[in-house]
PDB file of N, CA and C in Angstrom:
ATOM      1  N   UNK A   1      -5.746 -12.951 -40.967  1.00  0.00           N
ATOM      2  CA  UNK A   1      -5.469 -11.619 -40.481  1.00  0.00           C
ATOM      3  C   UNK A   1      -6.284 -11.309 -39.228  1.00  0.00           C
ATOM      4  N   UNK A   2      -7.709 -11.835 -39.098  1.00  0.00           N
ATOM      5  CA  UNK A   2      -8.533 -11.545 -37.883  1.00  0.00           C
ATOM      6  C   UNK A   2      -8.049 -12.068 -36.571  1.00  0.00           C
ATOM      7  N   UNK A   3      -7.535 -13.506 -37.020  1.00  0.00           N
ATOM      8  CA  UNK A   3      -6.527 -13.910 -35.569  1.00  0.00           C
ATOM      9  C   UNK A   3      -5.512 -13.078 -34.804  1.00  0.00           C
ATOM     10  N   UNK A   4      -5.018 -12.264 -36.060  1.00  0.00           N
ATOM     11  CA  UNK A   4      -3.897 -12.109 -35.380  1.00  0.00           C
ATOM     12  C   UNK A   4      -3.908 -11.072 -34.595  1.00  0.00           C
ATOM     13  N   UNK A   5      -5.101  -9.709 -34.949  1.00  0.00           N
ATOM     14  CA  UNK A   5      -5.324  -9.008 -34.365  1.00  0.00           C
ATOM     15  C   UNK A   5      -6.262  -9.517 -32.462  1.00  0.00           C
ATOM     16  N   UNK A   6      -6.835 -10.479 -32.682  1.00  0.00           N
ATOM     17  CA  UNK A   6      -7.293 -11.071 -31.787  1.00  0.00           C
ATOM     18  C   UNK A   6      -6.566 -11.357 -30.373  1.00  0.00           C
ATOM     19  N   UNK A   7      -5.498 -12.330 -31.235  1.00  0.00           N
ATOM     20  CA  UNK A   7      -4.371 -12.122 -30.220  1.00  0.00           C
ATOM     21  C   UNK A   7      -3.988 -11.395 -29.460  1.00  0.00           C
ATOM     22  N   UNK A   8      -3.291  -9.971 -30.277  1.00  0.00           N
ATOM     23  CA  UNK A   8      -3.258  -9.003 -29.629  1.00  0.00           C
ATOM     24  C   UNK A   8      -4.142  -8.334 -28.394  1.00  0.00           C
ATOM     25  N   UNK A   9      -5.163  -8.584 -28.983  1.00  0.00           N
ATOM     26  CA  UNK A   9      -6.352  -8.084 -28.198  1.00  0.00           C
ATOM     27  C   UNK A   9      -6.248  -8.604 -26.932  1.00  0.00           C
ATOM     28  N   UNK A  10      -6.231 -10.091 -26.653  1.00  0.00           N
ATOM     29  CA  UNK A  10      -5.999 -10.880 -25.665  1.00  0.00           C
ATOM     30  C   UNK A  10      -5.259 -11.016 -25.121  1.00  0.00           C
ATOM     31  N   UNK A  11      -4.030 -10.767 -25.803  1.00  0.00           N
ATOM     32  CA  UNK A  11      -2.415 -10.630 -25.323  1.00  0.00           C
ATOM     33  C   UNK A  11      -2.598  -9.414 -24.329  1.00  0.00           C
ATOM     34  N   UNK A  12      -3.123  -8.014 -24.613  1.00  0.00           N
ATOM     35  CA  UNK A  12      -2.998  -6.886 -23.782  1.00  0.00           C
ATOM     36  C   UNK A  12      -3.839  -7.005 -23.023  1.00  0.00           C
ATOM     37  N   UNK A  13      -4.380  -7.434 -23.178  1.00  0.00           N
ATOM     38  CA  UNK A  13      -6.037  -7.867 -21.799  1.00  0.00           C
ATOM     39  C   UNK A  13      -5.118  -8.400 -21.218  1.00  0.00           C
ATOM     40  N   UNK A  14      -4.736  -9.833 -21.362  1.00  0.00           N
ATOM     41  CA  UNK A  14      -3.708 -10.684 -20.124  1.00  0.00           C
ATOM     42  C   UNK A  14      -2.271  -9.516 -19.396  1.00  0.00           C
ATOM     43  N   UNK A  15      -1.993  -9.128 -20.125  1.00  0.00           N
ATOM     44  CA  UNK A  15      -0.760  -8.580 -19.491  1.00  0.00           C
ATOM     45  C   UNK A  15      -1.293  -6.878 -18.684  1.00  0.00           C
ATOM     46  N   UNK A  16      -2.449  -6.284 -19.321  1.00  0.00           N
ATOM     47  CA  UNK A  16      -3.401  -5.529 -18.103  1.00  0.00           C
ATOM     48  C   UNK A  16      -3.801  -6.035 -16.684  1.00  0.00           C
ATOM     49  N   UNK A  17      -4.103  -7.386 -17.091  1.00  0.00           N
ATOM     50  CA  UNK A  17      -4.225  -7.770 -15.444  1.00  0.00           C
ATOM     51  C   UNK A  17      -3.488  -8.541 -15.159  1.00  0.00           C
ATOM     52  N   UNK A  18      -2.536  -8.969 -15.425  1.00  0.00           N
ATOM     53  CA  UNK A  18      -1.188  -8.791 -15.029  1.00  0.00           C
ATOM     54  C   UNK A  18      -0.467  -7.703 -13.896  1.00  0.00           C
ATOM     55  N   UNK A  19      -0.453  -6.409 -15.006  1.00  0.00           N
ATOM     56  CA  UNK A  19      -0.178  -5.235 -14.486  1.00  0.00           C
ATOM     57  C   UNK A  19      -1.023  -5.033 -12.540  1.00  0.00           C
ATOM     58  N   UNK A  20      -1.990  -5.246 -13.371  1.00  0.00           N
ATOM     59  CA  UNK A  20      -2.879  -4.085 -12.415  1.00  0.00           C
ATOM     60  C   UNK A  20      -3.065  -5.648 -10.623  1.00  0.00           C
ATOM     61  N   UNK A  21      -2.686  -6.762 -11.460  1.00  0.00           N
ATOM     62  CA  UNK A  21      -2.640  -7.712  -9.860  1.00  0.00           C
ATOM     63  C   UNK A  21      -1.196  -7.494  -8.644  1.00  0.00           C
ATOM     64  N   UNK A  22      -0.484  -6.921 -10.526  1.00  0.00           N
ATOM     65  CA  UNK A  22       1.222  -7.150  -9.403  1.00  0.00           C
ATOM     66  C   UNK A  22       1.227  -5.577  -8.531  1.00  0.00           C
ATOM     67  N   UNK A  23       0.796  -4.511  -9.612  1.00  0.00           N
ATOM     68  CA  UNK A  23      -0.026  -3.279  -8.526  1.00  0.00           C
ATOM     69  C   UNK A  23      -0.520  -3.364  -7.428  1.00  0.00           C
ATOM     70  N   UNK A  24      -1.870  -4.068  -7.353  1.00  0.00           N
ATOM     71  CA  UNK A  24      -2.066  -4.257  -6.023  1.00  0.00           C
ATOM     72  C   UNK A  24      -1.694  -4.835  -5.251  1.00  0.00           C
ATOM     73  N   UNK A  25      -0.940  -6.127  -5.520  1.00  0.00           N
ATOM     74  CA  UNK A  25       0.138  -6.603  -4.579  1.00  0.00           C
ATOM     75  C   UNK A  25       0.854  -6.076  -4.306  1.00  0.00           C
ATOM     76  N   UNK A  26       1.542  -5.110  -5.165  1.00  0.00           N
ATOM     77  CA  UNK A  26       2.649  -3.976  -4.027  1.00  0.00           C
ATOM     78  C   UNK A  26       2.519  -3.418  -2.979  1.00  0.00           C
ATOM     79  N   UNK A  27       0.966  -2.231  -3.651  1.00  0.00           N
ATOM     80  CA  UNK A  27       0.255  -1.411  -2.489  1.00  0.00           C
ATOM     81  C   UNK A  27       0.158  -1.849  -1.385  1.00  0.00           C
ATOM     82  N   UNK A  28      -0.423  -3.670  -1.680  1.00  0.00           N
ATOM     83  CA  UNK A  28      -0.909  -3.976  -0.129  1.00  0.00           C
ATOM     84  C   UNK A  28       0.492  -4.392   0.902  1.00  0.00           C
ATOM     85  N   UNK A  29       1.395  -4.700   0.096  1.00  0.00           N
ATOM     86  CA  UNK A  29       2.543  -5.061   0.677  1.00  0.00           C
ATOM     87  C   UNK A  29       3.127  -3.643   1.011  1.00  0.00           C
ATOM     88  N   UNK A  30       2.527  -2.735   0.649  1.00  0.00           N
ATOM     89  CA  UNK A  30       3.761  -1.437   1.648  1.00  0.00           C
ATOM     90  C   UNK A  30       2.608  -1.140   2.460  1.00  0.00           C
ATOM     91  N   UNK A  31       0.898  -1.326   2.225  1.00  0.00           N
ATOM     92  CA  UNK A  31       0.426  -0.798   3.639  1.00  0.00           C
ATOM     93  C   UNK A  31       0.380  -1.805   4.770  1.00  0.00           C
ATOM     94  N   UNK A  32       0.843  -3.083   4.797  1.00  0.00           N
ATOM     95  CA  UNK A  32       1.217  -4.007   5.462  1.00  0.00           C
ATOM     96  C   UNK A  32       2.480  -3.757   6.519  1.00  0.00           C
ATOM     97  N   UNK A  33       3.518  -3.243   5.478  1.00  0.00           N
ATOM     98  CA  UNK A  33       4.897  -2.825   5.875  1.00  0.00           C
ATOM     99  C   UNK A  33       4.884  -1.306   6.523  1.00  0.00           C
ATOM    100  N   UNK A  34       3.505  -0.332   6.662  1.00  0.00           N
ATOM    101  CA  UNK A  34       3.516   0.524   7.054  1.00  0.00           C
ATOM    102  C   UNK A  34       2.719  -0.026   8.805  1.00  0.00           C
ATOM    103  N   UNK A  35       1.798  -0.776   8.369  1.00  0.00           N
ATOM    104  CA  UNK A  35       1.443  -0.958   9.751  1.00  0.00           C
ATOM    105  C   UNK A  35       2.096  -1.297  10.647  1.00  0.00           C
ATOM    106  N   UNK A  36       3.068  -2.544  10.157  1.00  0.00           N
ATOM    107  CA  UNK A  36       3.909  -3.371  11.162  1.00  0.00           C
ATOM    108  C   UNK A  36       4.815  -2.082  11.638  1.00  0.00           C
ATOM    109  N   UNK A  37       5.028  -0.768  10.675  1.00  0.00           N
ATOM    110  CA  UNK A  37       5.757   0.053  11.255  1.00  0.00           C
ATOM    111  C   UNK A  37       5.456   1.106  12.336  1.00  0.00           C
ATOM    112  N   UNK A  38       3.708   1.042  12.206  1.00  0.00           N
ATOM    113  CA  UNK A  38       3.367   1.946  13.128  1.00  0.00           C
ATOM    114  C   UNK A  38       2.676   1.048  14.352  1.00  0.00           C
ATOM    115  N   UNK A  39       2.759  -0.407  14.792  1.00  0.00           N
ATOM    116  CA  UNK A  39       3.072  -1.157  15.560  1.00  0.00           C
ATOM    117  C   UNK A  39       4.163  -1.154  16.677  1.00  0.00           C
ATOM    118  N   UNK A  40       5.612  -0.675  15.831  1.00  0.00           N
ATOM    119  CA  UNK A  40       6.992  -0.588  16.335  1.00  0.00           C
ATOM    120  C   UNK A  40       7.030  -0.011  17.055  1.00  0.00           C
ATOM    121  N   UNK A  41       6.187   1.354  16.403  1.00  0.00           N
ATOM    122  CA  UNK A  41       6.968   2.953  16.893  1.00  0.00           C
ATOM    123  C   UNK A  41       6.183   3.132  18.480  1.00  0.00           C
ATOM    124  N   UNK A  42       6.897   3.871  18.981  1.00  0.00           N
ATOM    125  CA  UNK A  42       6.447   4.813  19.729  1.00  0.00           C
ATOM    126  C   UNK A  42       5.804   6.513  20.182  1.00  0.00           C
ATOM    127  N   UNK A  43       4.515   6.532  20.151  1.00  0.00           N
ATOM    128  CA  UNK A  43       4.407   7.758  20.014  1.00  0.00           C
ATOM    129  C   UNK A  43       4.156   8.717  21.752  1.00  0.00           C
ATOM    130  N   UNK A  44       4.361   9.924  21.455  1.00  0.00           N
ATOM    131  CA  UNK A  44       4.182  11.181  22.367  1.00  0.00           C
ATOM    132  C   UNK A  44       2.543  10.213  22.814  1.00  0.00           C
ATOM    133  N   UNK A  45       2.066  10.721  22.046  1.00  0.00           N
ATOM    134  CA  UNK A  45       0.084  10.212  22.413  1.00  0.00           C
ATOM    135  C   UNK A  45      -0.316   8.665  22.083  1.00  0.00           C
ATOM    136  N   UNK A  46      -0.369   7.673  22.666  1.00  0.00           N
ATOM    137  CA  UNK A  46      -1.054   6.552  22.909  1.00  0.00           C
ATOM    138  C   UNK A  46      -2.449   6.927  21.835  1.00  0.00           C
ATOM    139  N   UNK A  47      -2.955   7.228  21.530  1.00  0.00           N
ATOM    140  CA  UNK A  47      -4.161   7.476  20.650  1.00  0.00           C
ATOM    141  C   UNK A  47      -3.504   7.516  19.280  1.00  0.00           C
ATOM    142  N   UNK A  48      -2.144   7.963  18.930  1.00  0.00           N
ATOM    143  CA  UNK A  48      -1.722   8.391  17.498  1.00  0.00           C
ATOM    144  C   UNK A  48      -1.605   7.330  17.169  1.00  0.00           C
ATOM    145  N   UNK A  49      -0.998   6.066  17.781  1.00  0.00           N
ATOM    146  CA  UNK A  49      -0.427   4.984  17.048  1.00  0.00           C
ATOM    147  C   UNK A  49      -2.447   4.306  16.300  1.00  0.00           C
ATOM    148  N   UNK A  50      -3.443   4.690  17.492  1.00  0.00           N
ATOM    149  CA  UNK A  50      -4.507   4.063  16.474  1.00  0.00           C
ATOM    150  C   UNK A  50      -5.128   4.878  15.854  1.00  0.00           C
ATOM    151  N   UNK A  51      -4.936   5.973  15.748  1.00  0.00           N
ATOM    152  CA  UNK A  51      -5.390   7.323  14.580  1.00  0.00           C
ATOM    153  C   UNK A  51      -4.579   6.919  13.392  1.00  0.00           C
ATOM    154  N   UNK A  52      -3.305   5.947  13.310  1.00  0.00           N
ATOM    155  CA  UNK A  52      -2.305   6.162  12.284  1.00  0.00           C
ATOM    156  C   UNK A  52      -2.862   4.978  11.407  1.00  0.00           C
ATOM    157  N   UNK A  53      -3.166   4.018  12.491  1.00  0.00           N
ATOM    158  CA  UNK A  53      -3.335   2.764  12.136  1.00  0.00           C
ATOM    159  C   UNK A  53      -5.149   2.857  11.147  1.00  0.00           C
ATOM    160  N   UNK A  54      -5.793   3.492  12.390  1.00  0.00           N
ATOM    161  CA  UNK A  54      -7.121   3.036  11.470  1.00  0.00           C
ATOM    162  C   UNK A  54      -6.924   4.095   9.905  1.00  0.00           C
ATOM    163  N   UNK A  55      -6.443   5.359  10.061  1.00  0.00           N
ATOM    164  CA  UNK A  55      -6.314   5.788   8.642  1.00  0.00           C
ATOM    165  C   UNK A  55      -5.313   5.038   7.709  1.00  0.00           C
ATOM    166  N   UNK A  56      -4.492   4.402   8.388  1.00  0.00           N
ATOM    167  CA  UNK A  56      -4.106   3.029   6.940  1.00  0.00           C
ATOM    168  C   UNK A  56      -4.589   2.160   6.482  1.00  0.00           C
ATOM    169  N   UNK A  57      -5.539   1.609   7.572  1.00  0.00           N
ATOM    170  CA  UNK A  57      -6.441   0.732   7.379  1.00  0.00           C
ATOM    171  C   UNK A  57      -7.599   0.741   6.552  1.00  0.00           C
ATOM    172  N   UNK A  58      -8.090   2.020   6.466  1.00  0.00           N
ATOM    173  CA  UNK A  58      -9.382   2.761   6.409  1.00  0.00           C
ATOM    174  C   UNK A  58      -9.188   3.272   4.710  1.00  0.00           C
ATOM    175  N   UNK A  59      -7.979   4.095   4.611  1.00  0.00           N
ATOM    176  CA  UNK A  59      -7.504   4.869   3.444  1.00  0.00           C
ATOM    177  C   UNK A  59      -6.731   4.149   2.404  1.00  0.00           C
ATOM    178  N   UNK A  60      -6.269   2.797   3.023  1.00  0.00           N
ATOM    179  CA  UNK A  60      -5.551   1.843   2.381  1.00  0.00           C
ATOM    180  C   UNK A  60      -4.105   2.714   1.531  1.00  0.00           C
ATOM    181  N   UNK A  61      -3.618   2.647   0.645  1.00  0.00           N
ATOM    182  CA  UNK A  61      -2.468   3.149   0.241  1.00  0.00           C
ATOM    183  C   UNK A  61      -1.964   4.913   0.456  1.00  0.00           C
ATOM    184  N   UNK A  62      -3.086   5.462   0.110  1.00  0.00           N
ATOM    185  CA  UNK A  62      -3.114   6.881   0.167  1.00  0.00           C
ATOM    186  C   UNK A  62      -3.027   7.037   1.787  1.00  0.00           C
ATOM    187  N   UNK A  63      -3.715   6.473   2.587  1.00  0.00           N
ATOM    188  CA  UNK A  63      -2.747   6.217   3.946  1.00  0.00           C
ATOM    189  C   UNK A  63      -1.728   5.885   4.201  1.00  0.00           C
ATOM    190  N   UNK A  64      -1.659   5.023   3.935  1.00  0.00           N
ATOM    191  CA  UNK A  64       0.474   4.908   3.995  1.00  0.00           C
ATOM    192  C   UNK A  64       0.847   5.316   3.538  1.00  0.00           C
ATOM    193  N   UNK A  65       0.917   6.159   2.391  1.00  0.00           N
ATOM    194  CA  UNK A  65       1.493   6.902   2.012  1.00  0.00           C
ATOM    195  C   UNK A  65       1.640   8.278   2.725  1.00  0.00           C
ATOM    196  N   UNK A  66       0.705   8.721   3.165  1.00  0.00           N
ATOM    197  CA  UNK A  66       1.034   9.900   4.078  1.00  0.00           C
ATOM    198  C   UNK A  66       1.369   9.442   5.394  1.00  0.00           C
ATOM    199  N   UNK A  67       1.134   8.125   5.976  1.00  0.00           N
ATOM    200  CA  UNK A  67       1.490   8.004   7.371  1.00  0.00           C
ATOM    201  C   UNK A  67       3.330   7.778   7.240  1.00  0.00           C
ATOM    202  N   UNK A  68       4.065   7.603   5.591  1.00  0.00           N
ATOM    203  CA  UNK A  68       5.194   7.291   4.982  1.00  0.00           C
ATOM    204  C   UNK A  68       5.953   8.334   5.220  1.00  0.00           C
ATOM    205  N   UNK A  69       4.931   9.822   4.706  1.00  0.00           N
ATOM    206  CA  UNK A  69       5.919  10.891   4.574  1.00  0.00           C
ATOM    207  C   UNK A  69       5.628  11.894   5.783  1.00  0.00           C
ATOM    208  N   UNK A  70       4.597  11.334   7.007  1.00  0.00           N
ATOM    209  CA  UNK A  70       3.915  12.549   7.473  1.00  0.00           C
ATOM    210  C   UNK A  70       4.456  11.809   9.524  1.00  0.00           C
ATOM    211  N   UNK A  71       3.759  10.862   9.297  1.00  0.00           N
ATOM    212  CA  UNK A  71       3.728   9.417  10.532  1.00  0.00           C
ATOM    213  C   UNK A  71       4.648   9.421  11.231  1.00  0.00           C
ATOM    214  N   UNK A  72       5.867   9.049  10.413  1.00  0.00           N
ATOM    215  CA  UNK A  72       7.091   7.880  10.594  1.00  0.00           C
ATOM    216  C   UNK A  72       7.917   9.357  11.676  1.00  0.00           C
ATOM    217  N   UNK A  73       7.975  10.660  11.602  1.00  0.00           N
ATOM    218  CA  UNK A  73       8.715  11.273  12.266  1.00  0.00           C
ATOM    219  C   UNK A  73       8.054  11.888  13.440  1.00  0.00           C
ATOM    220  N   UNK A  74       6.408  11.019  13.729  1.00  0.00           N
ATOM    221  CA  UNK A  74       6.251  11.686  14.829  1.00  0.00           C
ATOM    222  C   UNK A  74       6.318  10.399  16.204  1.00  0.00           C
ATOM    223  N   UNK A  75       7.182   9.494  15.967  1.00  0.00           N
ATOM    224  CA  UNK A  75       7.412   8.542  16.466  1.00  0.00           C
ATOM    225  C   UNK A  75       8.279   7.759  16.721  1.00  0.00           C
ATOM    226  N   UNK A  76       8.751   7.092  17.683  1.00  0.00           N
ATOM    227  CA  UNK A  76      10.393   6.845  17.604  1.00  0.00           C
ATOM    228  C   UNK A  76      10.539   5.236  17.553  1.00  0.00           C
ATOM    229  N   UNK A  77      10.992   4.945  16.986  1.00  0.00           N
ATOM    230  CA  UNK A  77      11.078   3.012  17.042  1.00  0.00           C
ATOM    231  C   UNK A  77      11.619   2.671  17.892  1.00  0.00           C
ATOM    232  N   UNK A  78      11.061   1.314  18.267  1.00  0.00           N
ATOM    233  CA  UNK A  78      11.682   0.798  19.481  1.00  0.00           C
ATOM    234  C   UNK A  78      12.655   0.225  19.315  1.00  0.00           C
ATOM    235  N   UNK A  79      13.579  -0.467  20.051  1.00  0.00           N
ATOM    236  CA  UNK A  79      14.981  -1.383  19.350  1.00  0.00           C
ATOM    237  C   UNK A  79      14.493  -2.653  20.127  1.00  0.00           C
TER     238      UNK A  79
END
């Protein structure tokens, strides 16, 4: 009976960091995908594109995330 609870034990430990590696592999893959985006763009002010950049850099997800919903419309992509 002690095994089996053991298991368990170990079973949810493994699949916690599991969880929490494929997590941060996301995050870093959208603040990756946010930079290359604020790379693209074009802004009004030459200074915004590295105000945008070092707070993604700096803030890591919670930066891209607002440079996601806040950023992306003060700038126009290039073609």
């Amino acid at each position: 009976m002690e095994h089996g609870i053991f298991a368990w034990i170990i079973a949810g430990g493994i699949g916690l960091i599991l969880t929490c590696a494929l997590l941060a592999l996301a995050t870093t893959i959208f603040q990756i995908v946010e930079i290359v985006d604020v790379v693209r763009r074009d802004f009004n002010d030459d200074n915004m594109k590295i105000v945008w950049l070092l707070v993604i850099i700096f803030t890591h997800f919670i930066g891209a995330l607002v440079y996601y919903f806040v950023g992306k419309s003060q700038g126009t992509l290039r073609a």
